[in-house]
Protein backbone atom coordinates (compact mmCIF):
# COMPACT_ATOMS: atom_id res chain seq x y z
CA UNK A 1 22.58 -2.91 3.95
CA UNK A 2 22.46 -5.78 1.41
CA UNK A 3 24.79 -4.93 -1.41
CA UNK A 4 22.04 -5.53 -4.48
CA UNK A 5 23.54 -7.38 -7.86
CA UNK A 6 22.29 -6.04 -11.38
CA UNK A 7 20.18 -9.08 -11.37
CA UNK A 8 18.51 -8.77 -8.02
CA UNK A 9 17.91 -4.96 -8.87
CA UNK A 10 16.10 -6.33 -12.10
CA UNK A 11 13.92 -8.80 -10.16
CA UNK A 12 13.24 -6.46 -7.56
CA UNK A 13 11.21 -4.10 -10.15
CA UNK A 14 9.58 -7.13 -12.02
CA UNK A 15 8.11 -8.64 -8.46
CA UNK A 16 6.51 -5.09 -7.79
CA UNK A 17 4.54 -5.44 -11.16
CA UNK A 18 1.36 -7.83 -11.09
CA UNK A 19 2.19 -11.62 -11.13
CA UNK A 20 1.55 -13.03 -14.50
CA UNK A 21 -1.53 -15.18 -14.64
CA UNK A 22 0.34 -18.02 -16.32
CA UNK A 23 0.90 -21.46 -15.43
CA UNK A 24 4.59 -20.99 -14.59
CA UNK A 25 4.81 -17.21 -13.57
CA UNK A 26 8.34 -17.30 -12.16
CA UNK A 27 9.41 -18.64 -15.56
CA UNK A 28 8.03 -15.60 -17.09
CA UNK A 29 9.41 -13.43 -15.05
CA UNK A 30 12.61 -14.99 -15.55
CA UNK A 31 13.11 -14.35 -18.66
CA UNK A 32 12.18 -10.78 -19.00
CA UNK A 33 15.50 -10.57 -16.78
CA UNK A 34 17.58 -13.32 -18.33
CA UNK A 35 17.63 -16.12 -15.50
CA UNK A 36 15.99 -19.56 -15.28
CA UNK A 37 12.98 -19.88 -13.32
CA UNK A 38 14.60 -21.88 -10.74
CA UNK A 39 17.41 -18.72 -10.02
CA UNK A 40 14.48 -16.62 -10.55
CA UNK A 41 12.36 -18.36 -7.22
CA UNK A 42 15.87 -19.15 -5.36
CA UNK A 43 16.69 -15.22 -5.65
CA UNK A 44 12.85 -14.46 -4.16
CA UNK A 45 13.48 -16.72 -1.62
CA UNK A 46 16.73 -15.15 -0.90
CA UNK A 47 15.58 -11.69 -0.69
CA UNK A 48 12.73 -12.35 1.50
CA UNK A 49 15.15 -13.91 4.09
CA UNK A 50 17.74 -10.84 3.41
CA UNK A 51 14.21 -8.50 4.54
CA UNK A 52 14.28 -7.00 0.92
CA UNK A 53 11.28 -8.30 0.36
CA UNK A 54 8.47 -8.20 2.82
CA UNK A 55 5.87 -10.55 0.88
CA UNK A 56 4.16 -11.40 -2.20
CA UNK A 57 0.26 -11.80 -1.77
CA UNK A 58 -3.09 -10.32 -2.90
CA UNK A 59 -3.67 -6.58 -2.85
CA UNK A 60 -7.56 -6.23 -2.84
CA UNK A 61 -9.71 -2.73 -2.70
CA UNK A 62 -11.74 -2.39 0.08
CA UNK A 63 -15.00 -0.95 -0.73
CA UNK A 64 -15.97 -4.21 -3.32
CA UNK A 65 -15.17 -6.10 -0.17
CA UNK A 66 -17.75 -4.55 2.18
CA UNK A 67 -14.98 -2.57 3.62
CA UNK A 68 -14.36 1.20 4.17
CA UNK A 69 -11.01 2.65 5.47
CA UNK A 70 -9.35 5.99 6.67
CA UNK A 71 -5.73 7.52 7.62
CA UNK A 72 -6.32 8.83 11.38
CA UNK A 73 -4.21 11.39 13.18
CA UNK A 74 -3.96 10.99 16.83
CA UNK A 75 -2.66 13.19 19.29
CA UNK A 76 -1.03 11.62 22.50
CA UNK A 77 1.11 12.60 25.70
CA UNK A 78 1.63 8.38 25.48
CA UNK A 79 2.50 7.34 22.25
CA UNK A 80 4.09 3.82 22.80
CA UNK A 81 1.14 3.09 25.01
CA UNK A 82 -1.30 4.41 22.56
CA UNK A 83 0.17 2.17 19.75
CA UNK A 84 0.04 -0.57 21.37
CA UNK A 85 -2.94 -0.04 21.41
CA UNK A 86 -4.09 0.83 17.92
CA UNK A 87 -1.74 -1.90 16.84
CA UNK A 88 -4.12 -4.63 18.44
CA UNK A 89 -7.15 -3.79 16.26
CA UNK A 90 -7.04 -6.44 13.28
CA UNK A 91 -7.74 -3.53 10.68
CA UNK A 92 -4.79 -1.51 11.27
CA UNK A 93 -2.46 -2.12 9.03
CA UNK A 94 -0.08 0.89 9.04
CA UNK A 95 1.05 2.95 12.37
CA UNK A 96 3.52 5.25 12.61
CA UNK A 97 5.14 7.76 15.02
CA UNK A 98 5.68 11.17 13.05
CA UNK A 99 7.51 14.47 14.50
CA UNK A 100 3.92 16.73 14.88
CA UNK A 101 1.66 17.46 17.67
CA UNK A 102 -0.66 15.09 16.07
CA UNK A 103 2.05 12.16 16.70
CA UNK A 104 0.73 8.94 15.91
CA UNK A 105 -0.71 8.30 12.49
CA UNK A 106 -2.19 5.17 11.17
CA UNK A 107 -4.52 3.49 8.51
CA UNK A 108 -7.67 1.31 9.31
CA UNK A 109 -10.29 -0.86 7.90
CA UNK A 110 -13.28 -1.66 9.09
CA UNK A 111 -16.66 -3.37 7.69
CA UNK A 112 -18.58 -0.68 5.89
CA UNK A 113 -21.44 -1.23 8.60
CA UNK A 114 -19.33 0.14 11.42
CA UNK A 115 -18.77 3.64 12.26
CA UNK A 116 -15.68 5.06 11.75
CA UNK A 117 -15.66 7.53 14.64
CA UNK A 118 -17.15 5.18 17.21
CA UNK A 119 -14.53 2.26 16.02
CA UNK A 120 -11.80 4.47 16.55
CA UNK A 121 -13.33 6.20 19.88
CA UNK A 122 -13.53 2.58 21.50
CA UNK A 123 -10.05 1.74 20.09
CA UNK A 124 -8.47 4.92 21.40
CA UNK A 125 -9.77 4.84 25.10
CA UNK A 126 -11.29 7.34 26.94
CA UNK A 127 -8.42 9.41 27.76
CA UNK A 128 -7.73 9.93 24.50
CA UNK A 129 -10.16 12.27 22.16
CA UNK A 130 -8.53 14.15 20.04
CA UNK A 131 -7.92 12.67 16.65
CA UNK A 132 -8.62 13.95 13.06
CA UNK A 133 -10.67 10.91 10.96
CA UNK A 134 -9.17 11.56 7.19
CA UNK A 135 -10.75 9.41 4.80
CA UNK A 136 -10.09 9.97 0.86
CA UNK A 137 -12.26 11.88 -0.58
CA UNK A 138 -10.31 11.49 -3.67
CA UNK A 139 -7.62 9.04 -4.76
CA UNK A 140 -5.28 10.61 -7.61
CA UNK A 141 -2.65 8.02 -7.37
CA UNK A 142 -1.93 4.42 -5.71
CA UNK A 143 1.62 2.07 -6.55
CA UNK A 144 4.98 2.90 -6.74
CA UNK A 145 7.60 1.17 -8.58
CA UNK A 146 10.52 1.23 -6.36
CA UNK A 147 13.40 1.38 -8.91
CA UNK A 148 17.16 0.35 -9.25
CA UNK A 149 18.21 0.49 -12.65
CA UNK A 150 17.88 3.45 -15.03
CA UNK A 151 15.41 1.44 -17.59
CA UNK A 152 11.81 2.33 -17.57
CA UNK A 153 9.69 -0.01 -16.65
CA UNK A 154 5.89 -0.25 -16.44
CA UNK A 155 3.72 1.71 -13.85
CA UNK A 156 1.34 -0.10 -11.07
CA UNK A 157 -0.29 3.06 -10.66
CA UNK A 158 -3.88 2.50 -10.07
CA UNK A 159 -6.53 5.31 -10.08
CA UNK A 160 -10.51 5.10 -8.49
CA UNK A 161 -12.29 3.46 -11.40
CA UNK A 162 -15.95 2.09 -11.61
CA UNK A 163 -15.71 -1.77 -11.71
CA UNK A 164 -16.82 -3.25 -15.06
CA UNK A 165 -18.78 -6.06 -13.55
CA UNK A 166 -20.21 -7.38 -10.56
CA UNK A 167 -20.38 -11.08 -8.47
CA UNK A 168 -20.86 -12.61 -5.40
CA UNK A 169 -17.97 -12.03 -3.45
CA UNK A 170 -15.85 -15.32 -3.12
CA UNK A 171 -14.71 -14.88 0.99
CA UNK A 172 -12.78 -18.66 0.34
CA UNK A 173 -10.90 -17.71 -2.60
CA UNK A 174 -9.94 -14.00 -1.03
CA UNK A 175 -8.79 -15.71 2.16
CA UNK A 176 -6.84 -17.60 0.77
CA UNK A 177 -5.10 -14.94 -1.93
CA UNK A 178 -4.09 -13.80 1.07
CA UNK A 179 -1.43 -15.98 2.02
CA UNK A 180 1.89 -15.94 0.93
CA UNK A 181 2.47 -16.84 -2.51
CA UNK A 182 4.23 -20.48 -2.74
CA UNK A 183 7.66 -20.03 -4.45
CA UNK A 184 7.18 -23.00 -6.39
CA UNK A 185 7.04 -23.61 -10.32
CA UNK A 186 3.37 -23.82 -9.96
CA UNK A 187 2.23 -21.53 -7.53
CA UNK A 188 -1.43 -21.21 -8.90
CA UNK A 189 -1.66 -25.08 -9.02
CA UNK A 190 -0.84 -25.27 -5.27
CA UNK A 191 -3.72 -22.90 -4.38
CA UNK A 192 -6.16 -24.38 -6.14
CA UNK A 193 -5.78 -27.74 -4.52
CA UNK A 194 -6.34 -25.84 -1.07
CA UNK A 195 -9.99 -25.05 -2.44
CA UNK A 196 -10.34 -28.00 -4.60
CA UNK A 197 -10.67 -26.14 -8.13
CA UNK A 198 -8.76 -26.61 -11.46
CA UNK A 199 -5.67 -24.40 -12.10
CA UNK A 200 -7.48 -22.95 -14.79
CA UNK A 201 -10.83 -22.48 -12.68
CA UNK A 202 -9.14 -20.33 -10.35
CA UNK A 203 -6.89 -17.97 -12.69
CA UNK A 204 -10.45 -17.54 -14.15
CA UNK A 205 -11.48 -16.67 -10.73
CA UNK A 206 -9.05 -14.54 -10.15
CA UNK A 207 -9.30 -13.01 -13.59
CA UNK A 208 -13.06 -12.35 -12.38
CA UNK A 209 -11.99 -10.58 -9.03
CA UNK A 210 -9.83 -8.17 -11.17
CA UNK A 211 -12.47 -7.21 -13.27
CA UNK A 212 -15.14 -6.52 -11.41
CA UNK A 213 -12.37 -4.37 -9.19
CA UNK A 214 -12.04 -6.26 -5.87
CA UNK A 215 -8.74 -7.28 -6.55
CA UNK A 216 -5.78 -4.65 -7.35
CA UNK A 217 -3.02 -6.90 -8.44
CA UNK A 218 -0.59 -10.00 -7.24
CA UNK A 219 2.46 -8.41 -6.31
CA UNK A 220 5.81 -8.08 -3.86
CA UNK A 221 6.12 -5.33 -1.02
CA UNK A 222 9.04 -4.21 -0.13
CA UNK A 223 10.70 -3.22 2.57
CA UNK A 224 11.56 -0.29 1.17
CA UNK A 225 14.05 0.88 3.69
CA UNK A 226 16.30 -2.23 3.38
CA UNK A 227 16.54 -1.71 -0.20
CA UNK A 228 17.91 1.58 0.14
CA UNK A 229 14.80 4.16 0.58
CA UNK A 230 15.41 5.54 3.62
CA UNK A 231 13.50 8.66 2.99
CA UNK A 232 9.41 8.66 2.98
CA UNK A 233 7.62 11.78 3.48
CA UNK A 234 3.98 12.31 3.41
CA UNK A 235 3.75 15.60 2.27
CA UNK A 236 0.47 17.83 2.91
CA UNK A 237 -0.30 20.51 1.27
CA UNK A 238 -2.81 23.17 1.80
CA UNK A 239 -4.58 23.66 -1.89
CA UNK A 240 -7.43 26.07 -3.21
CA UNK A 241 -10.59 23.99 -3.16
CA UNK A 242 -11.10 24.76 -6.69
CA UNK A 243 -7.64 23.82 -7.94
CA UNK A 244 -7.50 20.18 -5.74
CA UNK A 245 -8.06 17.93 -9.17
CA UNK A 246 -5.94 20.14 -10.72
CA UNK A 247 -2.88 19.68 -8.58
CA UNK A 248 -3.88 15.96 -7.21
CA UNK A 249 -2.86 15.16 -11.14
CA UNK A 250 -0.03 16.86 -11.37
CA UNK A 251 1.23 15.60 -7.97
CA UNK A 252 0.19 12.13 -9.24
CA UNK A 253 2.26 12.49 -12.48
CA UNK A 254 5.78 12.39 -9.82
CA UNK A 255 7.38 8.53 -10.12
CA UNK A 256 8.36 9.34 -6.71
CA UNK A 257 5.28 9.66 -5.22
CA UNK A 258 3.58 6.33 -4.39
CA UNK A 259 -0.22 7.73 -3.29
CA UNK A 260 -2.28 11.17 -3.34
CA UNK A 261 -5.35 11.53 -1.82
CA UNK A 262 -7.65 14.56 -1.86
CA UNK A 263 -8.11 14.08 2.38
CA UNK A 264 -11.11 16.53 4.59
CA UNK A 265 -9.59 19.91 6.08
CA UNK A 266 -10.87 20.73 9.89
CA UNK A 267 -10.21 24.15 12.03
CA UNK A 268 -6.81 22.75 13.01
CA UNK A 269 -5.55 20.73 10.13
CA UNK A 270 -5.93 22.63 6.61
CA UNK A 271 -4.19 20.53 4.69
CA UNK A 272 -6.29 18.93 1.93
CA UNK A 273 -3.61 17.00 -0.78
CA UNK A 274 -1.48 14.15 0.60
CA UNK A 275 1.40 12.72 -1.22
CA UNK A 276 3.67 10.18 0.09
CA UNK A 277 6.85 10.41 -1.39
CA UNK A 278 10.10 8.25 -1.49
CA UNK A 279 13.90 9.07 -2.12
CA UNK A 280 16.72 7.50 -1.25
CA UNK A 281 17.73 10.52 0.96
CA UNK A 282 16.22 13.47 2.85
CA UNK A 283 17.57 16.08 0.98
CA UNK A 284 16.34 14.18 -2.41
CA UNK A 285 13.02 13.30 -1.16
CA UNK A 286 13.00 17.72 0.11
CA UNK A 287 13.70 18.75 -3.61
CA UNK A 288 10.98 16.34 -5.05
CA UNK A 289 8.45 18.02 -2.64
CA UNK A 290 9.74 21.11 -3.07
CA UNK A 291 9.74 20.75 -6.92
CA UNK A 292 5.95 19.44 -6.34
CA UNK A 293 4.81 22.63 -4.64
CA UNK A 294 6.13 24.70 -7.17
CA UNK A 295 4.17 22.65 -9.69
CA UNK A 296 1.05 22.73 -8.37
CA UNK A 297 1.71 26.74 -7.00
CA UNK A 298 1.26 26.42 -3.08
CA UNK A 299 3.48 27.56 -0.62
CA UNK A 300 1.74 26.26 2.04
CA UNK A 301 3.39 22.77 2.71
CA UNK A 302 5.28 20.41 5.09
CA UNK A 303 6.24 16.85 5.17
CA UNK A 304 5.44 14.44 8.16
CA UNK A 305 8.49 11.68 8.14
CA UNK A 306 8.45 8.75 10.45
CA UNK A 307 10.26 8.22 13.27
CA UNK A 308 9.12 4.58 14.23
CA UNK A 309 7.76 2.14 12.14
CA UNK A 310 4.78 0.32 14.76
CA UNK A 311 3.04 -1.59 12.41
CA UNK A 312 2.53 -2.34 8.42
CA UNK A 313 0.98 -5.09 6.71
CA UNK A 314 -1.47 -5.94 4.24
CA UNK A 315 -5.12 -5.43 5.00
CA UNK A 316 -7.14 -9.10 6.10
CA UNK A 317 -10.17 -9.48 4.51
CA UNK A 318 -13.00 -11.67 5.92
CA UNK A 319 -10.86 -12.94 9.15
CA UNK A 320 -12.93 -14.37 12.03
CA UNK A 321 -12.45 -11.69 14.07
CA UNK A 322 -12.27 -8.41 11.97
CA UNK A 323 -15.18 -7.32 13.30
CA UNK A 324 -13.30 -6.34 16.84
């Protein structure tokens, strides 16, 4: 494992935190850590080629979009075959193989047209039909800062809000938010050429897509494994209907815990509060759970961890062909 300076520990929490809308954002950024903007994109461009860094692009909500999306639990006697599967399906963006008879577990997005249970049927295969479909029905938390130093820094938490405006949904611009961010002085300059606006016209774009609550933030992923958090549990936990809000805040109220999601219970899956939760070890990540259940007074819990990573990206919005 990369052996992290204080500095790259510092730029690694700034990245995570929503790109400034300024002319010269790696400048900014810079100096909140005490380096010139040219260290500041060098050390980016470093830790993207170490695999610290996975990207930096748009992070947009699906349901402004004309999306909808779910977490679905598959059960398979096959499951290299079966994620190979699910992995060729341009909504998936997560897929995972986790120690449970429901084995494979992954994330899609679809157009809000489609049917979920159809989608996934035809994805699956005939020889494959038993899967739970486990859509939020709630969202108590999204963002994690992944942290390195012992100074506080801002959250990127982002709770289900109503957007405060509406537009026309700009397919060009979110197509294009979607590539990797140029790690050049003037990033936002260098995208608008490639839709011939102003600078200024599309941070005022941009601005616009925030507000009306398309678009989440600007930000870096990270491989979060690389840089040291080898532990990731999704812990489920089987909560009284009429305490879920209850204990969805409290769970959400954990820096360690990245998302929770009030999720539907069937005859053979009970388990209504999800919580993904990251530590640098097992036995950490264990005592945060743990420490959780006690907190929100349940005592019926487990954590799925994964086993192999098949597949995660970023969701693609508006893609020629995201309609297979």
């Amino acid at each position: 494992m990369l052996e992290l300076t204080d500095t790259d520990k510092n730029l690694l929490e700034e990245v995570q935190l929503d790109f400034p809308l300024l002319e010269r954002p790696f400048e900014v950024i810079g100096r909140k850590i005490g380096i010139s903007e040219d260290e500041t994109i060098a050390r980016i461009a470093y830790l993207k080629e170490e695999n610290i860094i996975r990207d930096i692009s748009a992070i947009f909500k699906a349901e402004p979009l004309g999306y909808k999306s779910t977490l679905v639990a598959v059960k398979t006697e096959s499951p290299l075959i079966t994620a190979e599967k699910i992995n060729m399906h341009n909504g998936v963006s997560h897929n995972y193989l986790r120690d449970h008879r429901y084995n494979i577990w992954f994330t899609i997005t679809i157009r809000k047209e489609l049917d979920f249970k159809t989608e996934i049927t035809n994805l699956l295969g005939s020889e494959i039909r038993n899967f739970l479909i486990l859509p939020s029905i709630k969202t108590y938390k999204i963002g994690v800062n992944f942290r390195f130093s012992e100074k506080k820094i801002d959250s990127i938490t982002q709770n289900i809000t109503t957007p405060s405006a509406s537009g026309i949904i700009d397919e060009k611009l979110i197509i294009l938010l979607q590539q990797p961010f140029p790690l050049i002085p003037r990033p936002w300059e260098k995208y608008s050429e490639r839709i011939n606006r102003s600078e200024s016209e599309l941070i005022a774009d941009i601005k616009l897509l925030k507000q009306w609550g398309a678009l989440k933030r600007i930000s870096a992923v990270l491989r979060h494994r690389n840089a040291g958090y080898i532990a990731n549990g999704m812990a489920c936990f089987k909560v009284p209907q009429h305490r879920i809000d209850e204990a969805g805040k409290i769970t959400s109220e954990f820096s360690e815990v990245s998302h929770s999601y009030q999720r539907p219970v069937y005859p053979d899956w009970q388990y209504n509060l999800f919580a993904m939760t990251h530590s640098k070890t097992t036995s950490q990540c264990e005592k945060i759970i743990d420490n959780i259940a006690k907190k929100i007074d349940v005592d019926k819990y487990f954590t799925l961890y994964s086993i192999k990573e098949f597949k995660k990206e970023r969701v693609k919005y508006f893609m020629e062909n995201d309609k297979k």
